[in-house]
C-alpha atoms as a PDB file:
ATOM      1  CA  UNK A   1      -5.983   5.850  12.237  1.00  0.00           C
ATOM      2  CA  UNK A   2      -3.533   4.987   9.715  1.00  0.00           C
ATOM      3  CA  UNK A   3       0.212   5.399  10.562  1.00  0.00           C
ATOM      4  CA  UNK A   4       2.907   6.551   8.100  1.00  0.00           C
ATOM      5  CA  UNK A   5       6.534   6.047   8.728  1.00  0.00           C
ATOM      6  CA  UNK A   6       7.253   8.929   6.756  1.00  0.00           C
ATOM      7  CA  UNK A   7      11.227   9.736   6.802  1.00  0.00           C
ATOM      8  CA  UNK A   8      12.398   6.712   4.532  1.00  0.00           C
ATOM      9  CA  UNK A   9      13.000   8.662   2.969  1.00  0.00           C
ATOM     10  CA  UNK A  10      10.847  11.807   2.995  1.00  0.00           C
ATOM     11  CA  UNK A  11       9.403  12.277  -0.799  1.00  0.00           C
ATOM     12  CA  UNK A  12       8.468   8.734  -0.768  1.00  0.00           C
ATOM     13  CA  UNK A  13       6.739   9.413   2.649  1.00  0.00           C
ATOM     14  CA  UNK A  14       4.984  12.476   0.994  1.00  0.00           C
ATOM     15  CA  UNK A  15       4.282  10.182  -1.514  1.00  0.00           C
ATOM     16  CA  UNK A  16       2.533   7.812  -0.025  1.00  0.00           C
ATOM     17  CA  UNK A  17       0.234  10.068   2.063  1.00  0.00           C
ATOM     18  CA  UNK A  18      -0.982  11.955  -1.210  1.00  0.00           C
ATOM     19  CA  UNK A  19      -1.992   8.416  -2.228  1.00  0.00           C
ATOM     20  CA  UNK A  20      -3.427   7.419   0.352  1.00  0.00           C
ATOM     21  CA  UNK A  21      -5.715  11.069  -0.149  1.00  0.00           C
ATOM     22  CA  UNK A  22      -6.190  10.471  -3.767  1.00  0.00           C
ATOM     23  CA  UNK A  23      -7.668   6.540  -3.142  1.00  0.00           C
ATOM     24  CA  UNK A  24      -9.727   7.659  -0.606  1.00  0.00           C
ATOM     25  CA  UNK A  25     -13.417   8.088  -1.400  1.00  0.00           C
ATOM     26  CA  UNK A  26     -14.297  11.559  -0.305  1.00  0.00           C
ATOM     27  CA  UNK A  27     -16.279  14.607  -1.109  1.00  0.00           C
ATOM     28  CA  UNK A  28     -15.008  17.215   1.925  1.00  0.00           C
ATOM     29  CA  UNK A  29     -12.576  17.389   4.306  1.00  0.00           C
ATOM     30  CA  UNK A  30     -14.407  15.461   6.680  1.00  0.00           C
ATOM     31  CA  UNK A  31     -14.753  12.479   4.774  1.00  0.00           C
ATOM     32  CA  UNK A  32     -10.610  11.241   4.804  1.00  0.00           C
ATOM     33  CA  UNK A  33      -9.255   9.259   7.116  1.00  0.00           C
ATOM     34  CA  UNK A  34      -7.128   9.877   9.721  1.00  0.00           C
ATOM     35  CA  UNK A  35      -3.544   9.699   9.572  1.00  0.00           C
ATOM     36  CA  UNK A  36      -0.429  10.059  11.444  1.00  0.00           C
ATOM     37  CA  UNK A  37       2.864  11.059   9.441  1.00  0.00           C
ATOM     38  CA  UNK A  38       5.742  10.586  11.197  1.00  0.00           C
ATOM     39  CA  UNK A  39       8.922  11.829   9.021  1.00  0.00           C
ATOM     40  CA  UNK A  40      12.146  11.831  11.365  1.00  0.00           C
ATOM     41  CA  UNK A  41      14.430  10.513   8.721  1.00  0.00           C
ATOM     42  CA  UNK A  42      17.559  11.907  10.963  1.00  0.00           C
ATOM     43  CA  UNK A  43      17.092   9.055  13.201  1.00  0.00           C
ATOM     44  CA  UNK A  44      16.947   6.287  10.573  1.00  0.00           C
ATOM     45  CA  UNK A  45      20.313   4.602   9.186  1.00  0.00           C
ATOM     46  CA  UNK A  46      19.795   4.367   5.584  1.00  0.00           C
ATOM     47  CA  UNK A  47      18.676   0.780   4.598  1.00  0.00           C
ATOM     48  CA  UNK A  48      20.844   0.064   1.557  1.00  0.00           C
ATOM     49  CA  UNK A  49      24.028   0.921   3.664  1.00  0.00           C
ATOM     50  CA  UNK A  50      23.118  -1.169   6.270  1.00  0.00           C
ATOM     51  CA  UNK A  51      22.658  -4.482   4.077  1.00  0.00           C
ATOM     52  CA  UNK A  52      25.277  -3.543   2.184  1.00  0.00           C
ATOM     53  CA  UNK A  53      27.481  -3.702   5.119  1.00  0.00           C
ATOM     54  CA  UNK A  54      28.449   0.329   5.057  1.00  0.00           C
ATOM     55  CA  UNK A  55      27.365   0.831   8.412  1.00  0.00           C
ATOM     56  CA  UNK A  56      26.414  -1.395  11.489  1.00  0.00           C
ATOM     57  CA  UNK A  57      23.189   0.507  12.684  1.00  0.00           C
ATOM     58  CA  UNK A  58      20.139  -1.278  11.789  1.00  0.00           C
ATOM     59  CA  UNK A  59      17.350   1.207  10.627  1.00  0.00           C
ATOM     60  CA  UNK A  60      15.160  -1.268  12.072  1.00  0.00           C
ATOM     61  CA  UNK A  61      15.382  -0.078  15.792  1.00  0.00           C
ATOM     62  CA  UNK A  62      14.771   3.630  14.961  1.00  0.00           C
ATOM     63  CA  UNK A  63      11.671   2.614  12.718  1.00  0.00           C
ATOM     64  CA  UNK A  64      10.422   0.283  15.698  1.00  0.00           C
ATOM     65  CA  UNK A  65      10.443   3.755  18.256  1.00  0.00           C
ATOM     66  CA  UNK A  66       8.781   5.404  15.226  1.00  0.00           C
ATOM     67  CA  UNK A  67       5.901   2.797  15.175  1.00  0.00           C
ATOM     68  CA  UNK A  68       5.188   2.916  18.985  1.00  0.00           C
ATOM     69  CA  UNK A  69       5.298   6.791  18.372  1.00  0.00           C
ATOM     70  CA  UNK A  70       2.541   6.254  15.892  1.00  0.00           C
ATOM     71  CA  UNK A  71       0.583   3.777  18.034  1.00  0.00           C
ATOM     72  CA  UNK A  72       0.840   6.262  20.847  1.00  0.00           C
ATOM     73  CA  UNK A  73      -0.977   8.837  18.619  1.00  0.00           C
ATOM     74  CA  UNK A  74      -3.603   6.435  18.020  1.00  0.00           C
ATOM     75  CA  UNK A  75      -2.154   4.628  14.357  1.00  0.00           C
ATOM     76  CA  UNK A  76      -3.594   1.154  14.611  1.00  0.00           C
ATOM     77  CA  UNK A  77      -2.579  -0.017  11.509  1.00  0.00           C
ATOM     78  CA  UNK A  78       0.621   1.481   9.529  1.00  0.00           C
ATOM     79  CA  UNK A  79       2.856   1.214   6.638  1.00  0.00           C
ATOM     80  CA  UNK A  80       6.681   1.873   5.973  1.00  0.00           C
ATOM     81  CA  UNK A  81       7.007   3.462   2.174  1.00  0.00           C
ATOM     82  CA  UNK A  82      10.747   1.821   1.425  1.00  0.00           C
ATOM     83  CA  UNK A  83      11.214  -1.147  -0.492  1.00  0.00           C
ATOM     84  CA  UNK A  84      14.598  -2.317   1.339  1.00  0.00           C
ATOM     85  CA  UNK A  85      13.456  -1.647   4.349  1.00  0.00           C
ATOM     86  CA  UNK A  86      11.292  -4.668   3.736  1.00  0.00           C
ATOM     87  CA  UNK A  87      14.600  -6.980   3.762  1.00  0.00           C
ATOM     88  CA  UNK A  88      13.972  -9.815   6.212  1.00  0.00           C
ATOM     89  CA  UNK A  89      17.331  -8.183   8.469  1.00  0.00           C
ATOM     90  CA  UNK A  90      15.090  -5.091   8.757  1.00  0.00           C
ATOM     91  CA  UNK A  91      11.667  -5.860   8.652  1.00  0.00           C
ATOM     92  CA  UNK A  92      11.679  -9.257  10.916  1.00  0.00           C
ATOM     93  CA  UNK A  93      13.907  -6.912  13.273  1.00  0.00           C
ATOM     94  CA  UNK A  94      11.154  -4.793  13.503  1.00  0.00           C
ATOM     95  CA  UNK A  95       8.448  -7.070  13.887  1.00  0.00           C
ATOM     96  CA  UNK A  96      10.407  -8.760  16.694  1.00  0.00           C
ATOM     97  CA  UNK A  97      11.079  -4.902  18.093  1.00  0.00           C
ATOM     98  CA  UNK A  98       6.890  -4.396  17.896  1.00  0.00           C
ATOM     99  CA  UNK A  99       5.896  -7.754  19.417  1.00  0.00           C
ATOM    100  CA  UNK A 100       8.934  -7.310  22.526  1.00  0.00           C
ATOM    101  CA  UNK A 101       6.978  -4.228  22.998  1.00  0.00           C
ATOM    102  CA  UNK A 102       3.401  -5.743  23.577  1.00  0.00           C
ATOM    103  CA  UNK A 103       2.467  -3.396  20.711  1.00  0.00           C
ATOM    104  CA  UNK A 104      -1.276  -3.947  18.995  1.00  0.00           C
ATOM    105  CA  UNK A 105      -0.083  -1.774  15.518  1.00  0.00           C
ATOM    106  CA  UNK A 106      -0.706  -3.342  12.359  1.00  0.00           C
ATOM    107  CA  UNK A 107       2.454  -3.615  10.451  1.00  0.00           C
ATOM    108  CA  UNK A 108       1.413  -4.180   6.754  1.00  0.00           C
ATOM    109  CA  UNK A 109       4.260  -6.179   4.667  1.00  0.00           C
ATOM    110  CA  UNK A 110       4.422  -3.767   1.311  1.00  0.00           C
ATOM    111  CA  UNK A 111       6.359  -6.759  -0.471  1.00  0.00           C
ATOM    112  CA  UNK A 112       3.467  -8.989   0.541  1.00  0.00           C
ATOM    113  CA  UNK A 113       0.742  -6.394  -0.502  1.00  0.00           C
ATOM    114  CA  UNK A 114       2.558  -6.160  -3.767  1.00  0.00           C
ATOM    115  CA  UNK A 115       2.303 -10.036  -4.191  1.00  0.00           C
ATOM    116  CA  UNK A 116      -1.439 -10.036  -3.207  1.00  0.00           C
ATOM    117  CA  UNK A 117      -1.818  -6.984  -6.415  1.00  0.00           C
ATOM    118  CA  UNK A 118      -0.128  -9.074  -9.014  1.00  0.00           C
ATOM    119  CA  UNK A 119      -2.041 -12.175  -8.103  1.00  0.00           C
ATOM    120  CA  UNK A 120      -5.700 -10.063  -8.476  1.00  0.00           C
ATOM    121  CA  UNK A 121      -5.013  -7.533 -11.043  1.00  0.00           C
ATOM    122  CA  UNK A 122      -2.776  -9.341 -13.607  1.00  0.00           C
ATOM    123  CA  UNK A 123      -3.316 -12.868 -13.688  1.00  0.00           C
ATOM    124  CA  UNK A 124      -1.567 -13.226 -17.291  1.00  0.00           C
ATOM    125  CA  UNK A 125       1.446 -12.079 -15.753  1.00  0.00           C
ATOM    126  CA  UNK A 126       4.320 -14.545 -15.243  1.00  0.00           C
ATOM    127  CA  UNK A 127       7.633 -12.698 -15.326  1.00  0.00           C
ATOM    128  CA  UNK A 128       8.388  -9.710 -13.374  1.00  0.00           C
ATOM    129  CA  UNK A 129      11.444  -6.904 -13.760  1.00  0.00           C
ATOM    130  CA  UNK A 130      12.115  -5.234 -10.731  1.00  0.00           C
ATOM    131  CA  UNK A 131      13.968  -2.143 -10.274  1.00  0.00           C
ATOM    132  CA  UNK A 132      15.707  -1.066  -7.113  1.00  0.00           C
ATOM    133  CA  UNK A 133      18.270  -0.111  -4.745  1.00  0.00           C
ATOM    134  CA  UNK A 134      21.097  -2.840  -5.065  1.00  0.00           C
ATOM    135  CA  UNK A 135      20.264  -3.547  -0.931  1.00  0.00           C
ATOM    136  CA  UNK A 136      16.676  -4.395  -2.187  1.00  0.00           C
ATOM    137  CA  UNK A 137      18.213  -6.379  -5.341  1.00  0.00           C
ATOM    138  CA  UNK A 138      21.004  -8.617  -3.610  1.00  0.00           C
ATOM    139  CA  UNK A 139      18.886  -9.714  -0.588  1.00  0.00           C
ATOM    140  CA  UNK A 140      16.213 -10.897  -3.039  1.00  0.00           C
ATOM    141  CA  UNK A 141      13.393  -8.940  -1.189  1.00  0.00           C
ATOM    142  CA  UNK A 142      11.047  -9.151  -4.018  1.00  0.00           C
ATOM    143  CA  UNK A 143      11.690 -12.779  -5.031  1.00  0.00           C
ATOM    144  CA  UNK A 144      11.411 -14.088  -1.485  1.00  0.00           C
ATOM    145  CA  UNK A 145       7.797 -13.373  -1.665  1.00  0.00           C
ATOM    146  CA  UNK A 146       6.590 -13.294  -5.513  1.00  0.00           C
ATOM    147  CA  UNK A 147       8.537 -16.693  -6.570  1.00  0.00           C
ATOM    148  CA  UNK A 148       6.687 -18.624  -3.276  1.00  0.00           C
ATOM    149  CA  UNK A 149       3.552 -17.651  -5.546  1.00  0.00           C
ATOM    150  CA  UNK A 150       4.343 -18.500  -8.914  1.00  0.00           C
ATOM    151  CA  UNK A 151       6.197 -15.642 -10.572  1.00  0.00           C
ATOM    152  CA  UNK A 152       9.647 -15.009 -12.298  1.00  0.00           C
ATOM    153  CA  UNK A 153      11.120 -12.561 -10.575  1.00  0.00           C
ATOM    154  CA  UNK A 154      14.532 -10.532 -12.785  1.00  0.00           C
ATOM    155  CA  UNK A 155      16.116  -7.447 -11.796  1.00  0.00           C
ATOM    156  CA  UNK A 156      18.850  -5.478 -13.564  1.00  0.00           C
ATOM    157  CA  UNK A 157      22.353  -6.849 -13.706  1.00  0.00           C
ATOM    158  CA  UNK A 158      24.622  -5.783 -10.748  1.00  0.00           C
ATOM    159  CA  UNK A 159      26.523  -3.512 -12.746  1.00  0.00           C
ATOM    160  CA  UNK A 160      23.892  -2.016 -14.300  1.00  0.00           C
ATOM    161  CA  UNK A 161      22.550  -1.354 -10.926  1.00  0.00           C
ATOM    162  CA  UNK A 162      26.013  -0.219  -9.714  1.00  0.00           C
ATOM    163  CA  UNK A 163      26.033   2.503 -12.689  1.00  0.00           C
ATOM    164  CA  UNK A 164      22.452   3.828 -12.997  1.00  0.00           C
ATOM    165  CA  UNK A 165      20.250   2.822 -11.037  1.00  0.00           C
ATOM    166  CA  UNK A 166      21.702   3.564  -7.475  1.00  0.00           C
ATOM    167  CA  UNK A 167      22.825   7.160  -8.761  1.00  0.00           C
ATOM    168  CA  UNK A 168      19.334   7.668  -9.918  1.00  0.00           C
ATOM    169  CA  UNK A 169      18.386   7.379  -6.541  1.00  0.00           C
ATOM    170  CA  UNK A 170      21.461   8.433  -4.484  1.00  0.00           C
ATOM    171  CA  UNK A 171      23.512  11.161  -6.492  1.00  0.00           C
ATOM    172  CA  UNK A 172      23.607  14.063  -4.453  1.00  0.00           C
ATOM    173  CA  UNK A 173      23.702  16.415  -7.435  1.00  0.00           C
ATOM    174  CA  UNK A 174      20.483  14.821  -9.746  1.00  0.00           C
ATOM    175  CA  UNK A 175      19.660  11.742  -7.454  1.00  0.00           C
ATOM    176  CA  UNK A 176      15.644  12.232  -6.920  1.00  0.00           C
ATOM    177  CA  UNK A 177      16.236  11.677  -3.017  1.00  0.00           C
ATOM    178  CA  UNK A 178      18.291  14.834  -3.010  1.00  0.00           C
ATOM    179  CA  UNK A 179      15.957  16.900  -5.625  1.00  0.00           C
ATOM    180  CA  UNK A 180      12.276  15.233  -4.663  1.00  0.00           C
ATOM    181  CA  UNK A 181      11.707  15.109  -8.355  1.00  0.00           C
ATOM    182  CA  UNK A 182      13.222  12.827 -11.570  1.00  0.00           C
ATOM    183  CA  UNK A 183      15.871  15.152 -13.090  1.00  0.00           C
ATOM    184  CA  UNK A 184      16.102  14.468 -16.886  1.00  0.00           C
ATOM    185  CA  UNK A 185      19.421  12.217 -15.918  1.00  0.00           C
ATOM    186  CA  UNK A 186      17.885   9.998 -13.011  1.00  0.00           C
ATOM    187  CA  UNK A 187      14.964   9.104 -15.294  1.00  0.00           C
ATOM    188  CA  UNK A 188      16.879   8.709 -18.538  1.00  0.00           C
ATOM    189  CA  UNK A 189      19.031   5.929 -16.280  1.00  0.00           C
ATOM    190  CA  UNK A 190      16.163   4.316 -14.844  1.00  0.00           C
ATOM    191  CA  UNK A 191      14.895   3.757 -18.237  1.00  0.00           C
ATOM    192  CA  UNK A 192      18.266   1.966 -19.391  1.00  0.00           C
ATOM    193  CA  UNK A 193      16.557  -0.278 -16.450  1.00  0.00           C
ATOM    194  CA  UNK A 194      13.871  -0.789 -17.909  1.00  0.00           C
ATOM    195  CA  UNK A 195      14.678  -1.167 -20.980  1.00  0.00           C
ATOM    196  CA  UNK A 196      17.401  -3.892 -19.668  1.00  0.00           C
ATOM    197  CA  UNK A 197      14.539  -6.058 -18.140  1.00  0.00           C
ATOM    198  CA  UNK A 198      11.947  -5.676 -21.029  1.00  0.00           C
ATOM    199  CA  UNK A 199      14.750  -7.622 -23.364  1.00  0.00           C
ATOM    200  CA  UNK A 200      15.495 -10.296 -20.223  1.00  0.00           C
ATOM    201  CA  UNK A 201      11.553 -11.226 -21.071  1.00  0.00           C
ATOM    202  CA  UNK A 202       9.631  -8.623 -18.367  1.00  0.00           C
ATOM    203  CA  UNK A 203       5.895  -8.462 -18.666  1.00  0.00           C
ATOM    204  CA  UNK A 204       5.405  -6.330 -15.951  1.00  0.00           C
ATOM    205  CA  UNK A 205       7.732  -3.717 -13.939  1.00  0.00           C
ATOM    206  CA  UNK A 206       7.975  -3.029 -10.417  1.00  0.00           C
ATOM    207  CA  UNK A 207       9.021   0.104  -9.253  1.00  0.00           C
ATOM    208  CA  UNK A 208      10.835  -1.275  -6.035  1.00  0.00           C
ATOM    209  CA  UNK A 209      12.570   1.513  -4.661  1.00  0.00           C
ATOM    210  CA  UNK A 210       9.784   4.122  -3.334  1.00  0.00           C
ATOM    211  CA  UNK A 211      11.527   7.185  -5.100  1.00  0.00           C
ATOM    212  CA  UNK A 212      11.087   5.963  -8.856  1.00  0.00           C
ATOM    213  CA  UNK A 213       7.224   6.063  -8.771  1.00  0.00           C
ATOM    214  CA  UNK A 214       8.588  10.065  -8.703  1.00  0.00           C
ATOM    215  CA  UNK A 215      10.261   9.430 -11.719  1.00  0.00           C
ATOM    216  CA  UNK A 216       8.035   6.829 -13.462  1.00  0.00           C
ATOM    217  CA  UNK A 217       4.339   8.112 -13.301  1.00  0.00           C
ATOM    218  CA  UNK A 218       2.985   6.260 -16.349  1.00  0.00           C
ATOM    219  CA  UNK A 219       0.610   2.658 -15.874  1.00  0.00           C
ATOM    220  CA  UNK A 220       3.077   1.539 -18.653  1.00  0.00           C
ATOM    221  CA  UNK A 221       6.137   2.380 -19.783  1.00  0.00           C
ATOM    222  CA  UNK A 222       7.885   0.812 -22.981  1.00  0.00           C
ATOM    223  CA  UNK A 223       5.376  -1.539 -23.280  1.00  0.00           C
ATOM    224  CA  UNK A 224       5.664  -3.173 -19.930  1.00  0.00           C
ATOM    225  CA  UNK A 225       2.782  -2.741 -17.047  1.00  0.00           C
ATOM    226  CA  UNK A 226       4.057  -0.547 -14.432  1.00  0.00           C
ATOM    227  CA  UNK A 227       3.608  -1.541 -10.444  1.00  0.00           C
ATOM    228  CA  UNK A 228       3.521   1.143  -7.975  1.00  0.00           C
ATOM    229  CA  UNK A 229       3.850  -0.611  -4.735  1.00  0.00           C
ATOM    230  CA  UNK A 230       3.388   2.839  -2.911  1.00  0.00           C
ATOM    231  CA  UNK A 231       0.289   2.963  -4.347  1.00  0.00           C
ATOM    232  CA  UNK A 232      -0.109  -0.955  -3.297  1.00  0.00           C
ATOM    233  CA  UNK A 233       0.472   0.138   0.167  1.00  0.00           C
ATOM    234  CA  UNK A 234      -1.673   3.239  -0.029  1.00  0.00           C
ATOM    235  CA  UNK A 235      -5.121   1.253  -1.201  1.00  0.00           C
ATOM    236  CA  UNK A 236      -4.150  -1.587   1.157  1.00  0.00           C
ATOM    237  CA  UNK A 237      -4.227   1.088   4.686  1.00  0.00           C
ATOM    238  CA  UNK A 238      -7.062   2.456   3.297  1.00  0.00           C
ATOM    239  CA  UNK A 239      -8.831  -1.257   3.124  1.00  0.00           C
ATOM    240  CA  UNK A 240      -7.289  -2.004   6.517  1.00  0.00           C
ATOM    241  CA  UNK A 241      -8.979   0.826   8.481  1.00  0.00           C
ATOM    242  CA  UNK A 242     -12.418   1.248   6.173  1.00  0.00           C
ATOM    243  CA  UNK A 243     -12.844  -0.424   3.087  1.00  0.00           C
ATOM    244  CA  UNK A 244     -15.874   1.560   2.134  1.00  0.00           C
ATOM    245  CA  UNK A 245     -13.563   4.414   1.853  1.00  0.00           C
ATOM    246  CA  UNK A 246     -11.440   2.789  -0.951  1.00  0.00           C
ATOM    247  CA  UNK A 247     -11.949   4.424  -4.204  1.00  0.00           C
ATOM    248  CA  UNK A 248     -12.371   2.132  -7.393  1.00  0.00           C
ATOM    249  CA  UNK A 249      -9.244   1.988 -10.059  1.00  0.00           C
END
């Protein structure tokens, strides 16, 4: 069974279990997996404001309960759909949480799946443009683990970040966490993202906050190869419990 940390926040946890569905080779009900969505986002601190020093409460101990939740329902191998939750203060918290527990789940590392992607599917790719939440951006999540094998790793100048792309995220009035969808706004700022990276020398663009794949649906945009790491995550559960169900790209 495949176990989905679902509440981080909840679109992107929706997200991620319609791909999951969608790369699933299957002809009737019957033939998906099995999978355990957990989406109790009340519990979790939000991971930006936790690296950014906003709030002491690291999201890390309510995911850990979450994941022995899942294991309890029978999840043996799960993922966690948020990019900054991947930061090494969260995500090594967690694994230390799982492994204090005597816990058997398997924890997949999206960041690392991601890294695995680029490596197989675009080998003529050197320099990659991430977007994100500024936690994600200024504790170099995404470089930690793609510069180790061989890429160029940019994201968006801190300002830039600052001004669009954390609203396009976060604004409670057209923010896509608070409408579930890209408002004409959110997207229109992601895009000066984009845009930014593509003239720093981007070949390829990751979409490293789980909410913009809602906003950025396209396998290109402006020229520049898009990476979905929810979808990343999605193909590699899939492979993890039955790779005979994973449909072909």
């Amino acid at each position: 069974m495949i176990g989905i940390v679902a509440g981080v926040g909840p679109y992107a946890g929706l997200d991620l279990l319609k791909k999951i569905l969608s790369q699933t080779v299957a002809s009737r009900d019957q033939d998906h997996l099995d999978i355990a969505s957990l989406s109790q986002p009340e519990e979790i601190a939000d991971r930006t404001a936790f690296l950014l020093g906003e709030t002491t409460v690291n999201p890390a101990y309510a995911m850990t309960n979450q994941l022995l939740r899942l294991q309890k329902m029978g999840a043996s191998v799960a993922g966690i759909p948020c990019n900054t939750a991947h930061a090494p203060a969260i995500f090594g918290r967690i694994q230390r949480g799982l492994e204090e527990a005597g816990s058997q789940i398997r924890l997949l590392n999206m960041i690392v799946e991601v890294g695995y992607a680029l490596q197989r599917d675009t080998p003529a790719v050197n320099c990659i443009g991430v977007l994100s939440t500024l936690g994600t951006a200024v504790t170099a999540v995404y470089p930690s683990i793609l510069e180790p094998l061989g890429f160029e790793v940019i994201t968006p100048e801190k300002r830039l970040l600052e001004d669009a792309i954390q609203p396009a995220i976060y604004d409670p009035v057209y923010g896509i966490k608070a409408c579930g969808y890209a408002t004409k706004t959110a997207r229109d700022k992601l895009m000066l993202g984009v845009q930014h990276l593509k003239e720093a020398g981007a070949q390829a663009i990751v979409l490293g906050c789980t909410e913009i794949p809602l906003a950025i649906r396209d396998k290109q945009v402006a020229g520049l190869i898009v990476i979905d790491p929810t979808l990343i995550l999605a193909r590699a559960l899939i492979f993890a419990v039955n790779p005979q169900k994973l449909a072909t790209q």
